[in-house]
N, C-alpha and C. Protein backbone atom coordinates (compact mmCIF):
# COMPACT_ATOMS: atom_id res chain seq x y z
N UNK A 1 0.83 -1.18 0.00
CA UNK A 1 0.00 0.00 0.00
C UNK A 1 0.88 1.24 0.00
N UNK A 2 0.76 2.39 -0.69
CA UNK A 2 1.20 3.43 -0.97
C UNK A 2 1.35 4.34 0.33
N UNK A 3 0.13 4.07 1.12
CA UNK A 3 0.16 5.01 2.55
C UNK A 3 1.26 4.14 3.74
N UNK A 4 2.25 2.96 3.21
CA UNK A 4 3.22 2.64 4.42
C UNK A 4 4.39 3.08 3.72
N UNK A 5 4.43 3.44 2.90
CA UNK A 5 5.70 3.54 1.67
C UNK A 5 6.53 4.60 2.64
N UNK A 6 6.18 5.52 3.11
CA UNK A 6 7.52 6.07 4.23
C UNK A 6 7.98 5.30 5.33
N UNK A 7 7.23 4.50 5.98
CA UNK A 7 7.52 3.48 7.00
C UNK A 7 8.59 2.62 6.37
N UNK A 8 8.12 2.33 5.30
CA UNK A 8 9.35 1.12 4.25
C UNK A 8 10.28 1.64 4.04
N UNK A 9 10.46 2.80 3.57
CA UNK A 9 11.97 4.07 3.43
C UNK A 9 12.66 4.25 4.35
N UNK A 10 11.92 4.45 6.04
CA UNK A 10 12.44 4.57 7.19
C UNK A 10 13.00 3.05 7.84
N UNK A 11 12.64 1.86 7.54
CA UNK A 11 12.93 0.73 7.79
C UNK A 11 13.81 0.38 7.16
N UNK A 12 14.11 0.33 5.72
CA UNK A 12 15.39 0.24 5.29
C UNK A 12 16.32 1.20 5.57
N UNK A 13 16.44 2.22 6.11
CA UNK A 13 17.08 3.14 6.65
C UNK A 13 17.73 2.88 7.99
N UNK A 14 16.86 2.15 9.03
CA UNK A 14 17.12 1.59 10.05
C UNK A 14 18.27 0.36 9.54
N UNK A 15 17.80 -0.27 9.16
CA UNK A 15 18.56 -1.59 8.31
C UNK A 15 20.06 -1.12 8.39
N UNK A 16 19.88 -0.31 7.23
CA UNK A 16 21.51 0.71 7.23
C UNK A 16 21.98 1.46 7.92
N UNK A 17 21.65 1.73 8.60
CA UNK A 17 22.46 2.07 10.03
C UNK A 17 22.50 1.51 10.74
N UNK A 18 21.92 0.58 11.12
CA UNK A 18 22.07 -0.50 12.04
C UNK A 18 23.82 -1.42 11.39
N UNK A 19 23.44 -1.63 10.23
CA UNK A 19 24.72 -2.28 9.81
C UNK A 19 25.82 -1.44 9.54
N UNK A 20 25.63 -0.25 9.57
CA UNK A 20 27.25 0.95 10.15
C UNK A 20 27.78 0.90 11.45
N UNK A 21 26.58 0.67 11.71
CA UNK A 21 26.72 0.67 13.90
C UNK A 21 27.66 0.02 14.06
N UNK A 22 27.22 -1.73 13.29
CA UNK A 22 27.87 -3.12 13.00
C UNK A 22 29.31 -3.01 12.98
N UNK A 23 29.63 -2.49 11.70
CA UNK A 23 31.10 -2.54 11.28
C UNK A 23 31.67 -1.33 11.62
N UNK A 24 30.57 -0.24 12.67
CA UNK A 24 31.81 0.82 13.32
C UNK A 24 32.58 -0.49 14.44
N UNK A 25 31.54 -1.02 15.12
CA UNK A 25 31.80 -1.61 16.29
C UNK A 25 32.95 -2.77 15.81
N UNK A 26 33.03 -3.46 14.87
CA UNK A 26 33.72 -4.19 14.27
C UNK A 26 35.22 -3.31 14.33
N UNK A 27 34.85 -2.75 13.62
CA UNK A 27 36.17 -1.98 13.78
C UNK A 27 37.00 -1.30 14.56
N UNK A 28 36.31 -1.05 15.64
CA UNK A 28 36.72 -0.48 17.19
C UNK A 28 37.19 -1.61 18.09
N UNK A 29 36.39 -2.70 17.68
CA UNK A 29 36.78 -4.03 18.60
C UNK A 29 38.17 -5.00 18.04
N UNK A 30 38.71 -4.37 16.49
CA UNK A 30 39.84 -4.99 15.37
C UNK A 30 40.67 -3.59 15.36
N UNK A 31 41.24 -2.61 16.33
CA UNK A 31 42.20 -1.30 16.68
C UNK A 31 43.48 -2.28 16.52
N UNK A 32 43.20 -3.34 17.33
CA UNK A 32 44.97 -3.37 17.48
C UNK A 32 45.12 -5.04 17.30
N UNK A 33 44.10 -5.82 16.23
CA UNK A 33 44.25 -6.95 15.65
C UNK A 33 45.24 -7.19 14.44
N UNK A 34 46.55 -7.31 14.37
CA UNK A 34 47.66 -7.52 13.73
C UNK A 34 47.68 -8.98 12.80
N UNK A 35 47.29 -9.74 13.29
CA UNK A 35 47.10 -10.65 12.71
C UNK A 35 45.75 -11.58 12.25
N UNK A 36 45.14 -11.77 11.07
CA UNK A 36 43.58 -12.14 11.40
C UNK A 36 44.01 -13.54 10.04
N UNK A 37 42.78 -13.83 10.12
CA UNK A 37 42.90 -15.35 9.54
C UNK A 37 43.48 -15.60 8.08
N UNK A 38 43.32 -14.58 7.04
CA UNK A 38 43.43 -14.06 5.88
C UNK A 38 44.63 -13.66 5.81
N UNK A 39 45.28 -13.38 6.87
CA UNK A 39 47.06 -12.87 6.75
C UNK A 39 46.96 -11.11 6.92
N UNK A 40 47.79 -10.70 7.66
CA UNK A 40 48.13 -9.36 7.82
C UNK A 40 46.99 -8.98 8.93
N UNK A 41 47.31 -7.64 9.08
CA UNK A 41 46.23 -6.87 9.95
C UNK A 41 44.84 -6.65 9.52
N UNK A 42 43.69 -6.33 10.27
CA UNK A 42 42.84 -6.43 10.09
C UNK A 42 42.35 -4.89 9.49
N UNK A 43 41.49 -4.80 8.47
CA UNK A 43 41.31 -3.76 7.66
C UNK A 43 39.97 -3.37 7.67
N UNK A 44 40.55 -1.83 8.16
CA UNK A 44 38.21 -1.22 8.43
C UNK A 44 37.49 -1.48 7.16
N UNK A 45 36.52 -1.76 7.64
CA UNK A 45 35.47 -2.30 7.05
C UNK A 45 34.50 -0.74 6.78
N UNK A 46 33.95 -0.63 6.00
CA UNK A 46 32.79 0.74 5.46
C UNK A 46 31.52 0.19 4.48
N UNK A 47 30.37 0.67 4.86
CA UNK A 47 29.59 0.27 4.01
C UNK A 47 29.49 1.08 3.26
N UNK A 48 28.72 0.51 1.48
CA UNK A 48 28.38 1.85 0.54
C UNK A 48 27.10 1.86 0.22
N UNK A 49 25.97 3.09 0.76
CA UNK A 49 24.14 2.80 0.21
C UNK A 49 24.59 3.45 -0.92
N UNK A 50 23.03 3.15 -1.07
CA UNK A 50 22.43 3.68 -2.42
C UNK A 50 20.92 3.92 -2.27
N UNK A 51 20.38 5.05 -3.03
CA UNK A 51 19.25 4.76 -2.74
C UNK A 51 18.48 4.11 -3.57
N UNK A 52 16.89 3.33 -2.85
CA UNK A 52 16.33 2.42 -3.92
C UNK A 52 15.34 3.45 -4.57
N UNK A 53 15.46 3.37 -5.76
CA UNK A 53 14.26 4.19 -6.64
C UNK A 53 13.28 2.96 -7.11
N UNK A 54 12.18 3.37 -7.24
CA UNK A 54 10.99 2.79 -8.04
C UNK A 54 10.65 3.65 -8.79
N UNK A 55 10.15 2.69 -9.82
CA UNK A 55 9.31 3.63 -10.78
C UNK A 55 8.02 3.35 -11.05
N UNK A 56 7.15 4.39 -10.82
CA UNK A 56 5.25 4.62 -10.76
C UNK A 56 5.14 5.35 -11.73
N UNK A 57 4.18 5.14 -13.02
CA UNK A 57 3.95 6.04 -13.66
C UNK A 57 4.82 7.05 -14.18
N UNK A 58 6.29 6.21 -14.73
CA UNK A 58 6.96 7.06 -15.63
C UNK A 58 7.88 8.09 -14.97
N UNK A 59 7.94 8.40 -13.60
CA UNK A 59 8.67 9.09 -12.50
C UNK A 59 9.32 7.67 -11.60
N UNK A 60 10.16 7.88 -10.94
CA UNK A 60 11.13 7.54 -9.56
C UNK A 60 11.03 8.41 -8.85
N UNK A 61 10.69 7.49 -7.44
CA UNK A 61 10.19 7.87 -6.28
C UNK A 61 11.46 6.80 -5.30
N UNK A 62 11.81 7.68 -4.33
CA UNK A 62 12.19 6.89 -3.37
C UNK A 62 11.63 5.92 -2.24
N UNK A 63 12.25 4.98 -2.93
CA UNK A 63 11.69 3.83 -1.71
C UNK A 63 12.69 2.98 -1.34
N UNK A 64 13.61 3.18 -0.66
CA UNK A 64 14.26 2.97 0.20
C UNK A 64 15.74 3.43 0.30
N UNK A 65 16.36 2.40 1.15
CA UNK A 65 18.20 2.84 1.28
C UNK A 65 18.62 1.47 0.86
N UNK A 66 19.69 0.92 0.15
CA UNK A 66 19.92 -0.70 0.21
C UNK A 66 21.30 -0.08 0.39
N UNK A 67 21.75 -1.76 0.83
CA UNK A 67 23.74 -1.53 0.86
C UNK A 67 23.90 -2.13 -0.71
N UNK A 68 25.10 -1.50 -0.93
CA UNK A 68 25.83 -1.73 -2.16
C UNK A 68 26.54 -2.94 -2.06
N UNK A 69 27.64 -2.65 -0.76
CA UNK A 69 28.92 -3.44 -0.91
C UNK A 69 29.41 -3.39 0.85
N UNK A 70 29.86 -3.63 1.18
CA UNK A 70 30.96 -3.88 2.83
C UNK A 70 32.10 -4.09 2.02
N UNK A 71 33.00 -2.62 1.85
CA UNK A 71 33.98 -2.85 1.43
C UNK A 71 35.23 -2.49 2.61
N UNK A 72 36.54 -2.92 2.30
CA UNK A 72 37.76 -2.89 2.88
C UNK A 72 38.45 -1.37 2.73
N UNK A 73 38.51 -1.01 3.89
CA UNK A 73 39.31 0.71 3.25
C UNK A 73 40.77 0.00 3.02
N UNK A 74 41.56 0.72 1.87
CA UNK A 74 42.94 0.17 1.49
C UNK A 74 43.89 1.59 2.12
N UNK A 75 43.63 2.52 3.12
CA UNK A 75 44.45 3.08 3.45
C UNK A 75 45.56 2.28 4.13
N UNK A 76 46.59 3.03 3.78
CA UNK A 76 47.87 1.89 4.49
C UNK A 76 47.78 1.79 6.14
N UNK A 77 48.26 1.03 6.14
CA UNK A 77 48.37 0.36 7.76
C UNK A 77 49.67 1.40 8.71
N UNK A 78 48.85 1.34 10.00
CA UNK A 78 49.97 1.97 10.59
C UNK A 78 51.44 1.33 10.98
N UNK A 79 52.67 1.72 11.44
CA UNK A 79 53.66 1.41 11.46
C UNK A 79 54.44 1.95 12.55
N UNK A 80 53.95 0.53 13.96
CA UNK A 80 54.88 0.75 14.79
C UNK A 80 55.83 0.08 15.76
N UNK A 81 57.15 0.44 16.02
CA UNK A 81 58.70 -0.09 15.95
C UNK A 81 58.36 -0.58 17.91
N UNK A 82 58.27 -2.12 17.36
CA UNK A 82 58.04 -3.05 18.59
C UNK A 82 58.82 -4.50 18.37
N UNK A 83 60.27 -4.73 18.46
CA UNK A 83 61.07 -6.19 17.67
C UNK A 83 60.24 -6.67 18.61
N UNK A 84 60.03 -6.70 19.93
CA UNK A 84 59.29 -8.15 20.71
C UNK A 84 57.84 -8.52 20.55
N UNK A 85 57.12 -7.64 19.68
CA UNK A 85 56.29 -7.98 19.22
C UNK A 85 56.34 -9.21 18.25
N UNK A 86 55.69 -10.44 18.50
CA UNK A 86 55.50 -11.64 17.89
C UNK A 86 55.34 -10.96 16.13
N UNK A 87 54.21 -10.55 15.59
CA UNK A 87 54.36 -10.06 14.30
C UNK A 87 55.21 -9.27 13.75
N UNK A 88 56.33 -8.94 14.58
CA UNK A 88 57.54 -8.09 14.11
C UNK A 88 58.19 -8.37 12.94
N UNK A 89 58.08 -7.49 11.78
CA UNK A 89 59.22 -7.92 10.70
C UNK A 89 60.70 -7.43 10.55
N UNK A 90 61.41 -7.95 10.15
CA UNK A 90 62.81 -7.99 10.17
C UNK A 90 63.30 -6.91 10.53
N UNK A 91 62.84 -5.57 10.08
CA UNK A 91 63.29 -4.45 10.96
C UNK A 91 62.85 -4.08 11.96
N UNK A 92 61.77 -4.76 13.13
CA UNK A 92 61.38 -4.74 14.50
C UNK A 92 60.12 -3.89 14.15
N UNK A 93 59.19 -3.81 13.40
CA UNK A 93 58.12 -2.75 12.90
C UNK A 93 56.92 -4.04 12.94
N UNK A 94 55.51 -3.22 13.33
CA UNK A 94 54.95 -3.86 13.26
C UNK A 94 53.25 -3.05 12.71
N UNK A 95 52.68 -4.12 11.59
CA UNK A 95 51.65 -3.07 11.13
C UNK A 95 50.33 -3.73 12.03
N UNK A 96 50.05 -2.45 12.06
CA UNK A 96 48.52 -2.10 13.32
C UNK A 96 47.40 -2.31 12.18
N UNK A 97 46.35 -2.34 12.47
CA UNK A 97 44.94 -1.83 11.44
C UNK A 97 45.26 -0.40 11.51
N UNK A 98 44.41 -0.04 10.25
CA UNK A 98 44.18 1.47 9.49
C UNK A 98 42.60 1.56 10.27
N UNK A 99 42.72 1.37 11.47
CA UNK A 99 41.68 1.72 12.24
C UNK A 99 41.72 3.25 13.26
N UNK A 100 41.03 4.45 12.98
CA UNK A 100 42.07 5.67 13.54
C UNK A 100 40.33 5.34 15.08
N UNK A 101 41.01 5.30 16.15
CA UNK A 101 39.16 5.18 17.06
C UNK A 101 39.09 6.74 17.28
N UNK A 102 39.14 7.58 17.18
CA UNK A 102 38.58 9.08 17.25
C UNK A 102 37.81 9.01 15.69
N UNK A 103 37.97 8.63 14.77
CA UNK A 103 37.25 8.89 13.61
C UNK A 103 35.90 7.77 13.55
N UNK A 104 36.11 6.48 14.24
CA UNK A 104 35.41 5.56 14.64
C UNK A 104 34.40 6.42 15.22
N UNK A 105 34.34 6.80 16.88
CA UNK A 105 34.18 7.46 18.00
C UNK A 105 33.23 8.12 17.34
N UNK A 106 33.65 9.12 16.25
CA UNK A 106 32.59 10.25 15.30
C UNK A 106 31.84 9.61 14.38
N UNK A 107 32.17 8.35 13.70
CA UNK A 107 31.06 7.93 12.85
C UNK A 107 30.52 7.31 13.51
N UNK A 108 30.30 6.56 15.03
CA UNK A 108 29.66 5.80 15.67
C UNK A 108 28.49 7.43 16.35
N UNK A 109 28.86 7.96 16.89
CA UNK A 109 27.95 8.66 17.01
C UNK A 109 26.81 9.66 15.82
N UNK A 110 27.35 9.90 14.65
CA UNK A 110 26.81 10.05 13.34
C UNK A 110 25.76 8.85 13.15
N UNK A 111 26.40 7.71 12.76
CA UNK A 111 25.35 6.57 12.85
C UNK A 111 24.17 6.61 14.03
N UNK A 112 24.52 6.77 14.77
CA UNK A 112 23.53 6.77 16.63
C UNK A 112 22.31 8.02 16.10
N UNK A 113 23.00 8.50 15.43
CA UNK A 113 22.03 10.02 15.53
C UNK A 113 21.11 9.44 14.45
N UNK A 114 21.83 8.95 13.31
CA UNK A 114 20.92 8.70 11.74
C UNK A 114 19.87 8.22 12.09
N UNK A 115 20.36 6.75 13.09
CA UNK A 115 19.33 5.77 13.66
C UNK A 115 18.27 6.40 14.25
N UNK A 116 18.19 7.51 15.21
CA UNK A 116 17.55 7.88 15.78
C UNK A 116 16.24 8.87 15.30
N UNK A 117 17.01 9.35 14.04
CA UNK A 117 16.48 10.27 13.56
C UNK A 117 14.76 9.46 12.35
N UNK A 118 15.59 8.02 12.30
CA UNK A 118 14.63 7.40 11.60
C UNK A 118 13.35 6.86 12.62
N UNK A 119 14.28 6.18 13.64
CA UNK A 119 13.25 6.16 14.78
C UNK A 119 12.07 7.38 14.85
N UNK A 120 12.50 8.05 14.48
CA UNK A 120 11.41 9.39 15.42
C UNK A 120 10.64 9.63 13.73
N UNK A 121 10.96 9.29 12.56
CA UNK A 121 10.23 9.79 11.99
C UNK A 121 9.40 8.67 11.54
N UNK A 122 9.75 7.09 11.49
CA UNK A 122 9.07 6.22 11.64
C UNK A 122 8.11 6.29 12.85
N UNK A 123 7.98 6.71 14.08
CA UNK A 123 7.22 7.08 14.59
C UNK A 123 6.11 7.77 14.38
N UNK A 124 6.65 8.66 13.72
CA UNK A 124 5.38 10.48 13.18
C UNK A 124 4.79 9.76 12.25
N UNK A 125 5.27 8.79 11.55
CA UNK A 125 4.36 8.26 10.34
C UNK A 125 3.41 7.39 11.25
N UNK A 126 3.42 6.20 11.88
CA UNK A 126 2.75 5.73 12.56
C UNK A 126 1.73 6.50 13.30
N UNK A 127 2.16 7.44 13.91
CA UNK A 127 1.11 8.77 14.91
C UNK A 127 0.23 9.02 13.87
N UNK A 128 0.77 9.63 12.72
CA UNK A 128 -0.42 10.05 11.76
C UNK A 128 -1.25 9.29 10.95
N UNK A 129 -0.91 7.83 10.92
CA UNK A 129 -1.66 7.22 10.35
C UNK A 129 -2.93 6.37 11.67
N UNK A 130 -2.49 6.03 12.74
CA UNK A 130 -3.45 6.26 13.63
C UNK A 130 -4.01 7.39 14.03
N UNK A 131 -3.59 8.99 13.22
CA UNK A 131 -4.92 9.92 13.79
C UNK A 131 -6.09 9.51 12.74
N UNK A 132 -5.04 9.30 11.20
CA UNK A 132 -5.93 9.63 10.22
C UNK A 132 -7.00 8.25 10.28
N UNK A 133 -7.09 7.18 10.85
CA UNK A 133 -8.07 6.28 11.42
C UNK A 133 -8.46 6.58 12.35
N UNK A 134 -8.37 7.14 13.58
CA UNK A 134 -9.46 7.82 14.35
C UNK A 134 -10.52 8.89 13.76
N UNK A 135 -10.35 9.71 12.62
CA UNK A 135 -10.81 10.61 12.30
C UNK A 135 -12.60 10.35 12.24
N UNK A 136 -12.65 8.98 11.55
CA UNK A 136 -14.43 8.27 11.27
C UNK A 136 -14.56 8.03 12.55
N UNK A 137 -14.44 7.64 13.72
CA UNK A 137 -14.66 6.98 14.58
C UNK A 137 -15.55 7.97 15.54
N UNK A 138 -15.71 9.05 15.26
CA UNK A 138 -16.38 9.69 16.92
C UNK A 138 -17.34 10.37 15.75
């Protein structure tokens, strides 16, 4: 039905931020994972939306957010001088994740807010569609 079609926009919206939340937290919890199963340090993770268009009658209308991809950021890895570190290479250096947690810290709260912001307007849609059914009733 055409009258939930913002609820559906705001739910896939939730969706996607919920799964930023995901791989901020992923990535805050992989700061100082040097070694992971795949070989080397562990590499932040970022999602990419898009939005979903439909088409009604010859126009696109938005109806929703989808993910693209969970891709790997390829910024280089940090580099720091520890020989007793077990992953130490030959010159006593050792690479960290390209995980910076102050930039984490800010997209985790960015995400917190997005989320919230859908919350409250998935709400207002709900409020108004139970006024606009009370309206016959008295």
């Amino acid at each position: 039905m055409k009258m939930f079609r913002a609820m559906d926009i705001n739910a896939s919206a939730l969706g996607a931020q919920r799964l930023r939340l995901d791989l901020i937290a992923a990535n805050i919890a992989n700061a100082n994972t040097t070694r992971t199963p795949e070989g080397g340090p562990y590499r932040r993770k970022v999602p990419v939306f898009a939005e979903e268009l439909q088409q009604a009658r010859g126009t696109y209308g938005l109806s929703g957010v989808r993910v693209l991809a969970v891709i790997e950021d390829q910024s280089p890895f940090r580099q720091v001088y520890d020989p007793a570190h077990p992953d130490a290479n030959a010159e006593g250096y050792v690479l960290y994740p390209n995980v910076n947690i102050v930039n984490e810290m800010v997209n985790l709260m960015e995400a917190g807010r997005a989320y919230d912001a859908n919350v409250t307007a998935f709400n207002m849609s709900k409020e108004m569609f139970k006024a606009a059914l009370s309206i016959g009733k008295s």
